[in-house]
Protein backbone atom coordinates (compact mmCIF):
# COMPACT_ATOMS: atom_id res chain seq x y z
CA UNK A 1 25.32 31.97 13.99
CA UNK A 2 28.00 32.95 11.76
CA UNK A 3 30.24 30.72 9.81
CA UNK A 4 33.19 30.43 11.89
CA UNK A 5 31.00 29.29 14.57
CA UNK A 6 30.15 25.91 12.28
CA UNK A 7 31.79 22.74 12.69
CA UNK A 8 32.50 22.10 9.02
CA UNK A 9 31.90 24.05 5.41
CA UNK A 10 28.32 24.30 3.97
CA UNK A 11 27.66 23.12 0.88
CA UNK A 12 26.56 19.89 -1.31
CA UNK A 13 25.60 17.08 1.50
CA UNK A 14 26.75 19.21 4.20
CA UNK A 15 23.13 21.39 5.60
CA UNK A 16 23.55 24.39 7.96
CA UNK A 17 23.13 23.16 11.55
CA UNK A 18 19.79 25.08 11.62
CA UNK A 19 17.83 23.20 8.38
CA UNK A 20 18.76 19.71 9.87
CA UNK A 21 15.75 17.78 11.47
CA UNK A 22 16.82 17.54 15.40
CA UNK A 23 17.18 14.23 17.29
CA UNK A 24 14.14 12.01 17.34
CA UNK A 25 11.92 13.89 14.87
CA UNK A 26 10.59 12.90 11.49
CA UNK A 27 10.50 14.05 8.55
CA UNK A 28 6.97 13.49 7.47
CA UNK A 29 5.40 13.84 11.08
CA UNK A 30 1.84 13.76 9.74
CA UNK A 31 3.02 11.49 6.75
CA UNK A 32 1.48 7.44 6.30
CA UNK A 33 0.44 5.60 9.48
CA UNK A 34 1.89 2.56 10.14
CA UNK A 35 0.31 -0.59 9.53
CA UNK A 36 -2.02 1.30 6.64
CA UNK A 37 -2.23 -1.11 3.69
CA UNK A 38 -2.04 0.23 -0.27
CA UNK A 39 -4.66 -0.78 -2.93
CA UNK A 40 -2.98 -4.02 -4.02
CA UNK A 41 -2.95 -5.67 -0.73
CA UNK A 42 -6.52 -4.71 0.12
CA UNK A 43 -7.84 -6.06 -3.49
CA UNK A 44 -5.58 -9.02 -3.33
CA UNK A 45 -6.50 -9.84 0.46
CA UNK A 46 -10.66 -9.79 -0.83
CA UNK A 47 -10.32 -11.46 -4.17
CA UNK A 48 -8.43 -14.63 -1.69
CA UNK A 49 -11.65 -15.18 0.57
CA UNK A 50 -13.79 -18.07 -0.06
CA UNK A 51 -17.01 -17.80 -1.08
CA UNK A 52 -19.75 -20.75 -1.93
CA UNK A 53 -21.09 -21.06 -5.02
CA UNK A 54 -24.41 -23.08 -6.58
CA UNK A 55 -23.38 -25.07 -9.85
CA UNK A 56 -24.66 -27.87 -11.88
CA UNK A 57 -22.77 -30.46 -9.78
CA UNK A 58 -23.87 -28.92 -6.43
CA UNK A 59 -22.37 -26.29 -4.09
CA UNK A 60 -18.68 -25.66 -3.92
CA UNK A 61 -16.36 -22.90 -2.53
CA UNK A 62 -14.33 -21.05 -4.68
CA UNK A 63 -11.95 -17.67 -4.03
CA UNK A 64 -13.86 -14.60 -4.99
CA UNK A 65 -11.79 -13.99 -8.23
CA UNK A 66 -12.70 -17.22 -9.41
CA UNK A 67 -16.53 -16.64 -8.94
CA UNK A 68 -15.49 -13.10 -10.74
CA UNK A 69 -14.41 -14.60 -13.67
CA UNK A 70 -17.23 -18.00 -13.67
CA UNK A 71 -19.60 -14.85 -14.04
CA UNK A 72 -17.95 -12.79 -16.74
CA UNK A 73 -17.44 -16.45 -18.67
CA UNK A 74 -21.41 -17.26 -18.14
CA UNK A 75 -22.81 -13.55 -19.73
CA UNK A 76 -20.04 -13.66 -22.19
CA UNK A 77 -21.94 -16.78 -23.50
CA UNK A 78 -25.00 -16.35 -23.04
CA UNK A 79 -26.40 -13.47 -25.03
């Protein structure tokens, strides 16, 4: 393919015909599925999910991150 055969001048923003991706094909072909969650939404979705928990008043349910931090408050005390 020479350069007369082009439709336009290659240069900045304008790729020879033959580095373009063609019709229908991705870039990243073997790149993130879809629907795969990151690390936030997996450790936000967990720390949301009820749990029961035994106190001095009787059982009660509680998100996880709140039990988290019950326990880190009770050793911190308690030496």
């Amino acid at each position: 393919m020479s350069n007369d055969d082009l439709p336009y001048e290659v240069g900045y923003g304008k790729p020879p015909h033959f580095g373009k991706f063609t019709k229908g094909q991705s870039g990243n072909p073997k790149g993130r599925p879809k629907g795969s969650k990151n690390f936030a939404t997996v450790v936000l979705r967990e720390c949301r999910q009820r749990v029961r928990v035994n106190g001095p008043r009787g059982t009660r349910t509680v998100t996880k991150l709140e039990a988290a931090m019950m326990q880190i408050g009770t050793q911190a005390c308690c030496c």
